[in-house]
PDB file of N, CA and C in Angstrom:
ATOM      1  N   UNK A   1       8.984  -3.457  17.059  1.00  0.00           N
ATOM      2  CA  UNK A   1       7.761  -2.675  17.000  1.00  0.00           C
ATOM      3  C   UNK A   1       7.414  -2.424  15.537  1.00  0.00           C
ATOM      4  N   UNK A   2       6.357  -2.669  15.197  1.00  0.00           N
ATOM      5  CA  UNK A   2       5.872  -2.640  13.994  1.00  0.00           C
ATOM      6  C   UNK A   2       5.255  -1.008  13.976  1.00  0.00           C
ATOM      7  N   UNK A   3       5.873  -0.427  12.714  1.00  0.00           N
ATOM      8  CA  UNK A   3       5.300   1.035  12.642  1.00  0.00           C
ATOM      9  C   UNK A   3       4.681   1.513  11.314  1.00  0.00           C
ATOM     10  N   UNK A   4       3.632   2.456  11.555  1.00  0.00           N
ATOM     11  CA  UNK A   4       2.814   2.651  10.550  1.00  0.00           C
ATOM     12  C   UNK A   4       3.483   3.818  10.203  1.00  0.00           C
ATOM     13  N   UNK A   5       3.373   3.465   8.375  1.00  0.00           N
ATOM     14  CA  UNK A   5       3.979   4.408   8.188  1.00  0.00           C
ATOM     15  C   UNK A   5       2.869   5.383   6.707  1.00  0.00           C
ATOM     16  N   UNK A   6       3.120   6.308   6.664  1.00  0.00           N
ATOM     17  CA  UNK A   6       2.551   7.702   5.700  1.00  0.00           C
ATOM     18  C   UNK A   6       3.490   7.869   4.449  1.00  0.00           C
ATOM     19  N   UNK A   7       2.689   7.231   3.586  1.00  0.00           N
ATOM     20  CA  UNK A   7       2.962   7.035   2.341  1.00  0.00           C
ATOM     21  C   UNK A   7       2.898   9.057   1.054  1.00  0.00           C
ATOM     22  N   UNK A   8       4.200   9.193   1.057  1.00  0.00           N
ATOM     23  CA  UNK A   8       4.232  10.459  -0.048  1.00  0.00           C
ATOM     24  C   UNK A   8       4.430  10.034  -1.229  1.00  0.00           C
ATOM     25  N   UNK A   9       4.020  10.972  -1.927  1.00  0.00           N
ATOM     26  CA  UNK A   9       4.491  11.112  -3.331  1.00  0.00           C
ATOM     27  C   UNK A   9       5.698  10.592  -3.909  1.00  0.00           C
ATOM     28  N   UNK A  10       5.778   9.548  -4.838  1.00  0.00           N
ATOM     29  CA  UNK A  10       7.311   9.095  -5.457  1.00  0.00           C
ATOM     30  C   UNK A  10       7.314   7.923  -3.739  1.00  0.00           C
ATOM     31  N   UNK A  11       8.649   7.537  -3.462  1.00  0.00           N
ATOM     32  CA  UNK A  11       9.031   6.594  -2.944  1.00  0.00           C
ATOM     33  C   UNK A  11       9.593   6.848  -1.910  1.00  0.00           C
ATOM     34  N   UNK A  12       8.700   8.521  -1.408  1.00  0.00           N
ATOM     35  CA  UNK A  12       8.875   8.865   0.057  1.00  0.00           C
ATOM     36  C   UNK A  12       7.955   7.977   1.135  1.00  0.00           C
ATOM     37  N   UNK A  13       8.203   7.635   2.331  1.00  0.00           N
ATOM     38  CA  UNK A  13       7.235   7.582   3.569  1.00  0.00           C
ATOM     39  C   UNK A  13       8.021   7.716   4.551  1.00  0.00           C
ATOM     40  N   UNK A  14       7.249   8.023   5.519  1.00  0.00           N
ATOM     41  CA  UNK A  14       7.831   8.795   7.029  1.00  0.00           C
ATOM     42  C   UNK A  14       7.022   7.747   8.195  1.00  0.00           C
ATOM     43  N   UNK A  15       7.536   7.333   9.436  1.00  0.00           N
ATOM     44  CA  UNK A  15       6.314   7.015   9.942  1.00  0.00           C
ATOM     45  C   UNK A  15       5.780   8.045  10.953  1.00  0.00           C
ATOM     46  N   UNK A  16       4.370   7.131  10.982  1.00  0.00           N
ATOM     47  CA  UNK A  16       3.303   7.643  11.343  1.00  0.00           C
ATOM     48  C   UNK A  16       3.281   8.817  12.578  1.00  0.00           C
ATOM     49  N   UNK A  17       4.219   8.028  13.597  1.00  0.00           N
ATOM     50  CA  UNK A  17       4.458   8.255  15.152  1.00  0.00           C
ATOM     51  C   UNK A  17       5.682   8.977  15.070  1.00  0.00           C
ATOM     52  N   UNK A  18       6.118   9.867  15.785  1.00  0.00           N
ATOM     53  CA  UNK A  18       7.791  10.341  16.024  1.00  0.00           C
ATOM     54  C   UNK A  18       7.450  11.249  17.472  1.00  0.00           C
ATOM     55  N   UNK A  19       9.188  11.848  17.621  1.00  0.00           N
ATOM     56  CA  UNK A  19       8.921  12.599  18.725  1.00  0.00           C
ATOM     57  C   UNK A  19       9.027  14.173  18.391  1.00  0.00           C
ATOM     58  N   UNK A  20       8.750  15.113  19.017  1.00  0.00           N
ATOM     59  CA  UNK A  20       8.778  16.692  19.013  1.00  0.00           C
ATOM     60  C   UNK A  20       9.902  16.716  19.542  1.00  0.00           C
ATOM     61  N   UNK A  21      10.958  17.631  19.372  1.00  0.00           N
ATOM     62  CA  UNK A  21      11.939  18.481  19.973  1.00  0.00           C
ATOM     63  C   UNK A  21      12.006  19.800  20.384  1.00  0.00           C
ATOM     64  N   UNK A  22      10.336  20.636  20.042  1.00  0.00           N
ATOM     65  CA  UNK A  22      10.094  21.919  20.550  1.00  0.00           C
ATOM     66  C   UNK A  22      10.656  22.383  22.099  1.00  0.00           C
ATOM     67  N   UNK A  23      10.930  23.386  22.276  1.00  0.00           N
ATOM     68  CA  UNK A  23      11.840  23.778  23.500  1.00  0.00           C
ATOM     69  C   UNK A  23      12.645  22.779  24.189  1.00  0.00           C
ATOM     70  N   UNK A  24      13.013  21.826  23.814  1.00  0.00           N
ATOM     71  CA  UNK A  24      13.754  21.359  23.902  1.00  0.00           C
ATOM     72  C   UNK A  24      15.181  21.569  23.798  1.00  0.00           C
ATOM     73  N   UNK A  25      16.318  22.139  24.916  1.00  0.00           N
ATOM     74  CA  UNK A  25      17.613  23.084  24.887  1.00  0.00           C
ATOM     75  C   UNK A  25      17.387  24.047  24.852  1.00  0.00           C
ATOM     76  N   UNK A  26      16.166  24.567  25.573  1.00  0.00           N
ATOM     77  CA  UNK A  26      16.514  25.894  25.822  1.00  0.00           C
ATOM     78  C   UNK A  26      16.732  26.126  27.672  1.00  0.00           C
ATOM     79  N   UNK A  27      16.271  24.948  28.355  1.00  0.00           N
ATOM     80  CA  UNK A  27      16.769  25.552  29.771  1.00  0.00           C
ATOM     81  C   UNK A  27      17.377  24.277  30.252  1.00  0.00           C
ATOM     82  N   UNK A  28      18.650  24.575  30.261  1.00  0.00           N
ATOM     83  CA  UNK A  28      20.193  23.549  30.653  1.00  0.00           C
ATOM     84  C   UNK A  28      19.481  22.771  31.626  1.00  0.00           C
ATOM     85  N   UNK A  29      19.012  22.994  32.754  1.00  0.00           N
ATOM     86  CA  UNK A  29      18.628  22.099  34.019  1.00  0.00           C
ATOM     87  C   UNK A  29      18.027  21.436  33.565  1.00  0.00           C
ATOM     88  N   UNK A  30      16.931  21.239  32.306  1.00  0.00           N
ATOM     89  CA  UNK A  30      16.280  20.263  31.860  1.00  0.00           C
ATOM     90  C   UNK A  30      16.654  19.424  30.889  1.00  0.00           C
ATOM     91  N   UNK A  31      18.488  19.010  30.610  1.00  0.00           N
ATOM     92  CA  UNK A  31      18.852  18.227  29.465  1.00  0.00           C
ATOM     93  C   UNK A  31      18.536  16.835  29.517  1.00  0.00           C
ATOM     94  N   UNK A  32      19.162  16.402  31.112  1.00  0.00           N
ATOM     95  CA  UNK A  32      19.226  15.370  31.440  1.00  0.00           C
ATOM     96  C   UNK A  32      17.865  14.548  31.342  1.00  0.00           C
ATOM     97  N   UNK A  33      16.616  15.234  31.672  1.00  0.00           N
ATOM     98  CA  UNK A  33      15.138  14.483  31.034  1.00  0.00           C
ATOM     99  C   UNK A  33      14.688  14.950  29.635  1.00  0.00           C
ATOM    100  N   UNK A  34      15.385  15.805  28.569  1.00  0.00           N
ATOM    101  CA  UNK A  34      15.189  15.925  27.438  1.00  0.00           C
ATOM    102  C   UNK A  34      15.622  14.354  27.124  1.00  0.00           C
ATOM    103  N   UNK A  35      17.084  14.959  27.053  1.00  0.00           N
ATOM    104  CA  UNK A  35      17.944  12.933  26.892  1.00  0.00           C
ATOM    105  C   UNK A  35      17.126  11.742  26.957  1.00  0.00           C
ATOM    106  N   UNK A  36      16.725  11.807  28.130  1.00  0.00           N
ATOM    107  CA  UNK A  36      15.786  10.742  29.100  1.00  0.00           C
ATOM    108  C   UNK A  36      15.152  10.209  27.750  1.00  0.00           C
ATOM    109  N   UNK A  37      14.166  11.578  27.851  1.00  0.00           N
ATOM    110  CA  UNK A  37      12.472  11.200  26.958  1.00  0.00           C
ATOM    111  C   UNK A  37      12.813  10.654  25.721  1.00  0.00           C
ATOM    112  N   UNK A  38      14.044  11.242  25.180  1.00  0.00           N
ATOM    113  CA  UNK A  38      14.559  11.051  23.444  1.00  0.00           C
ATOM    114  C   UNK A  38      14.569   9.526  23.528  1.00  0.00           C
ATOM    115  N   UNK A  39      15.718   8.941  24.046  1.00  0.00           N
ATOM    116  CA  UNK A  39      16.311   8.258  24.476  1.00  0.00           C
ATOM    117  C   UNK A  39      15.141   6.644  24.746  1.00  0.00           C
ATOM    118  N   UNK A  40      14.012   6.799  25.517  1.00  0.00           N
ATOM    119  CA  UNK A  40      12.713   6.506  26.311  1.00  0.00           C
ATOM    120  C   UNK A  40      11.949   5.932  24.420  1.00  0.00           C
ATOM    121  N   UNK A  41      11.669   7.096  24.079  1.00  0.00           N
ATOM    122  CA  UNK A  41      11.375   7.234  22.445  1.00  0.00           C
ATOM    123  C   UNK A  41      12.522   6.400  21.942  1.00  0.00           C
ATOM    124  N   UNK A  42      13.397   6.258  21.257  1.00  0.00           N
ATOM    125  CA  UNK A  42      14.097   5.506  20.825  1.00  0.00           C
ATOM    126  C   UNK A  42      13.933   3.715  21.121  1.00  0.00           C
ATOM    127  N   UNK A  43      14.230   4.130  22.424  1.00  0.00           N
ATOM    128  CA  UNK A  43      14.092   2.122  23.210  1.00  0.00           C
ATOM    129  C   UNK A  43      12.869   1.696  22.720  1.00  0.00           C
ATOM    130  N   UNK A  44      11.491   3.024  22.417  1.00  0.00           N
ATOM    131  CA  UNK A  44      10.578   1.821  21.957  1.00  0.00           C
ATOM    132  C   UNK A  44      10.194   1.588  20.937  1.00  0.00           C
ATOM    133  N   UNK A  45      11.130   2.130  20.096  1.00  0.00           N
ATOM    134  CA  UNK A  45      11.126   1.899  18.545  1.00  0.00           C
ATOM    135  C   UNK A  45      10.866   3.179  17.325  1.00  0.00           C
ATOM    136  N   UNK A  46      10.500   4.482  18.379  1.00  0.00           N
ATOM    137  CA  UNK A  46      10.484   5.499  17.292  1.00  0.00           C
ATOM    138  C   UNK A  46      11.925   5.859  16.507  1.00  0.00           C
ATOM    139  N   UNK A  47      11.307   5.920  15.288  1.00  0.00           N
ATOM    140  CA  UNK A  47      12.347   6.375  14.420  1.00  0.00           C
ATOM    141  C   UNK A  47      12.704   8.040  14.107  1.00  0.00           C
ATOM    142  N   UNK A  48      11.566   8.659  14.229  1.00  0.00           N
ATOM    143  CA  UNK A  48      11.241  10.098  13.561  1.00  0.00           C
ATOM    144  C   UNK A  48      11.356  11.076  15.243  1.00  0.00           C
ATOM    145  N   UNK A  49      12.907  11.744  14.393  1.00  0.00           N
ATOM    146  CA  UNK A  49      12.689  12.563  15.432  1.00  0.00           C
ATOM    147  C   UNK A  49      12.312  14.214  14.804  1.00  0.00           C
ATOM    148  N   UNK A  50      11.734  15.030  15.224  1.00  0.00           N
ATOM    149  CA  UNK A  50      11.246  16.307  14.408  1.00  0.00           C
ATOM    150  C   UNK A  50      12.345  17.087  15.228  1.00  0.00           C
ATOM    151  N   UNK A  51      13.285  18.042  14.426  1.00  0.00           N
ATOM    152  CA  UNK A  51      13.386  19.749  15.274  1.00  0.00           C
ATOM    153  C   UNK A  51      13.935  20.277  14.333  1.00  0.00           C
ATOM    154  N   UNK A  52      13.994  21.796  14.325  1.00  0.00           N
ATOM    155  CA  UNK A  52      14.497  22.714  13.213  1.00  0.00           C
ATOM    156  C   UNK A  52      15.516  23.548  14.125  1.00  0.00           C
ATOM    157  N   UNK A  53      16.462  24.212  13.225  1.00  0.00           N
ATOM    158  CA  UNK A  53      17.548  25.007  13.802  1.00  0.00           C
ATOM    159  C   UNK A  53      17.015  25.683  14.644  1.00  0.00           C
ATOM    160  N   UNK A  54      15.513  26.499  14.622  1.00  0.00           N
ATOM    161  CA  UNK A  54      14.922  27.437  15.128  1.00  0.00           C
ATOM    162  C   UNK A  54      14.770  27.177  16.528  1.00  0.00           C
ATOM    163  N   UNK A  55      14.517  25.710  16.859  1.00  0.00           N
ATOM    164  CA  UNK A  55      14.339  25.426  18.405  1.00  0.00           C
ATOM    165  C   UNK A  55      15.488  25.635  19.063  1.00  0.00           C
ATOM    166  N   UNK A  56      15.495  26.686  20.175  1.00  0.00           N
ATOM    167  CA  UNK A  56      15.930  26.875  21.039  1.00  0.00           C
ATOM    168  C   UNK A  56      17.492  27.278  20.616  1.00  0.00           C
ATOM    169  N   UNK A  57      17.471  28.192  19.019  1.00  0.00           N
ATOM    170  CA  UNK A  57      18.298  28.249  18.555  1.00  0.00           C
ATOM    171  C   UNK A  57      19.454  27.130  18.124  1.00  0.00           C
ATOM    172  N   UNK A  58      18.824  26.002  17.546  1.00  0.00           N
ATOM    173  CA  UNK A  58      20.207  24.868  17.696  1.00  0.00           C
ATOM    174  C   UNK A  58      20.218  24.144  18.806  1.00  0.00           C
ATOM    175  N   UNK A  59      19.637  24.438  19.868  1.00  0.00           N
ATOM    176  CA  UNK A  59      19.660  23.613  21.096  1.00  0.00           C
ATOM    177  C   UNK A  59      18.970  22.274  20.898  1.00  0.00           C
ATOM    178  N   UNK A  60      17.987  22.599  20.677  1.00  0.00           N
ATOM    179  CA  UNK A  60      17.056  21.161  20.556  1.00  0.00           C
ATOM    180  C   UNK A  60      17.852  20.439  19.826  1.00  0.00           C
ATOM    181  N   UNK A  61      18.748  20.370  18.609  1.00  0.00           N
ATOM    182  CA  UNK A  61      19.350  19.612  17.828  1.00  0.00           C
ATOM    183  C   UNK A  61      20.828  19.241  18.429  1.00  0.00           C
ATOM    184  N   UNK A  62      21.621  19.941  20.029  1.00  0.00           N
ATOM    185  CA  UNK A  62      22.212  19.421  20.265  1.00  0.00           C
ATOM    186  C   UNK A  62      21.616  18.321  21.238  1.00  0.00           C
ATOM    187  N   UNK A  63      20.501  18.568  21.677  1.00  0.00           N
ATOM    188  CA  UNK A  63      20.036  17.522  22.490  1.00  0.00           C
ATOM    189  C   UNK A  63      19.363  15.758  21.749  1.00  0.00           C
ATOM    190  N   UNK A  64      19.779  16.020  20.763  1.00  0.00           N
ATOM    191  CA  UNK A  64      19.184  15.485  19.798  1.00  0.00           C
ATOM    192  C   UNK A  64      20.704  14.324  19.650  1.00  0.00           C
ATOM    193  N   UNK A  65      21.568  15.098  19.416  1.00  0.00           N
ATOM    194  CA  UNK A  65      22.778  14.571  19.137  1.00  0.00           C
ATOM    195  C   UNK A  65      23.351  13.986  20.316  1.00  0.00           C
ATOM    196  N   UNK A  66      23.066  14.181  21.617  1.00  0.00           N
ATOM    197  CA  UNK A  66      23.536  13.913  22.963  1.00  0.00           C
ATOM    198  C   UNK A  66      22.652  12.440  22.774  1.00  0.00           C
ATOM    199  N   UNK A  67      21.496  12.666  23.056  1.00  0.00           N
ATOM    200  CA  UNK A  67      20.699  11.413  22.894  1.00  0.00           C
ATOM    201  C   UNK A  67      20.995  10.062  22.213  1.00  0.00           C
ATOM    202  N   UNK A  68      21.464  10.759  21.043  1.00  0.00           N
ATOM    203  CA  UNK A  68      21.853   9.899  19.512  1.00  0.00           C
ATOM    204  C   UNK A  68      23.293   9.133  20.201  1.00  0.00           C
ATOM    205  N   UNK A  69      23.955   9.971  20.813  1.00  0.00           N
ATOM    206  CA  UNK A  69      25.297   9.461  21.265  1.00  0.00           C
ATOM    207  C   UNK A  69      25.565   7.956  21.989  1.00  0.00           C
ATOM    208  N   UNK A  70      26.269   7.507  20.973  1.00  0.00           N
ATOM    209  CA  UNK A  70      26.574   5.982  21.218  1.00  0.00           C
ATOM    210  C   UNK A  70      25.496   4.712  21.356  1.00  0.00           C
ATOM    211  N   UNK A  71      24.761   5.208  20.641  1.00  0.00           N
ATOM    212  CA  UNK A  71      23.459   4.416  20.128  1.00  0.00           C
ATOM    213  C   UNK A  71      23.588   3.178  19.035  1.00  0.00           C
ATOM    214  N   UNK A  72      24.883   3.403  17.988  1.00  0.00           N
ATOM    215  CA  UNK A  72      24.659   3.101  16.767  1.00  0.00           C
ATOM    216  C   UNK A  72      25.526   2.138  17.085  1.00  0.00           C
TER     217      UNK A  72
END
């Protein structure tokens, strides 16, 4: 997949497209289609995943890491 990417300052760029991790880990019954979607995102070539400690206290970023798991 060819991705567009957003050119910064100096010899930063990000691309264009990524996914959200907002509430994401905050209600357990919904990991397994957090995973899913990450996961879904990944297979089709996104690179950029967004979340801050703040989501769901750390949650979103373990779901992040579940996803990531055994990918590489």
């Amino acid at each position: 997949m060819q991705q567009k990417m957003i050119q910064f300052s100096g010899d930063v760029s990000l691309p264009a497209v990524g996914q959200g991790t907002w509430y994401m880990g905050e209600d357990a019954s919904q990991r397994k289609t957090e995973v899913a979607a990450l996961r879904a995102g990944i297979e089709l070539g996104l690179t950029l995943i967004d979340t801050a400690e703040m989501y769901a206290d750390g949650g979103a970023e373990k779901v992040v890491g579940e996803a990531l798991t055994g990918l590489r």
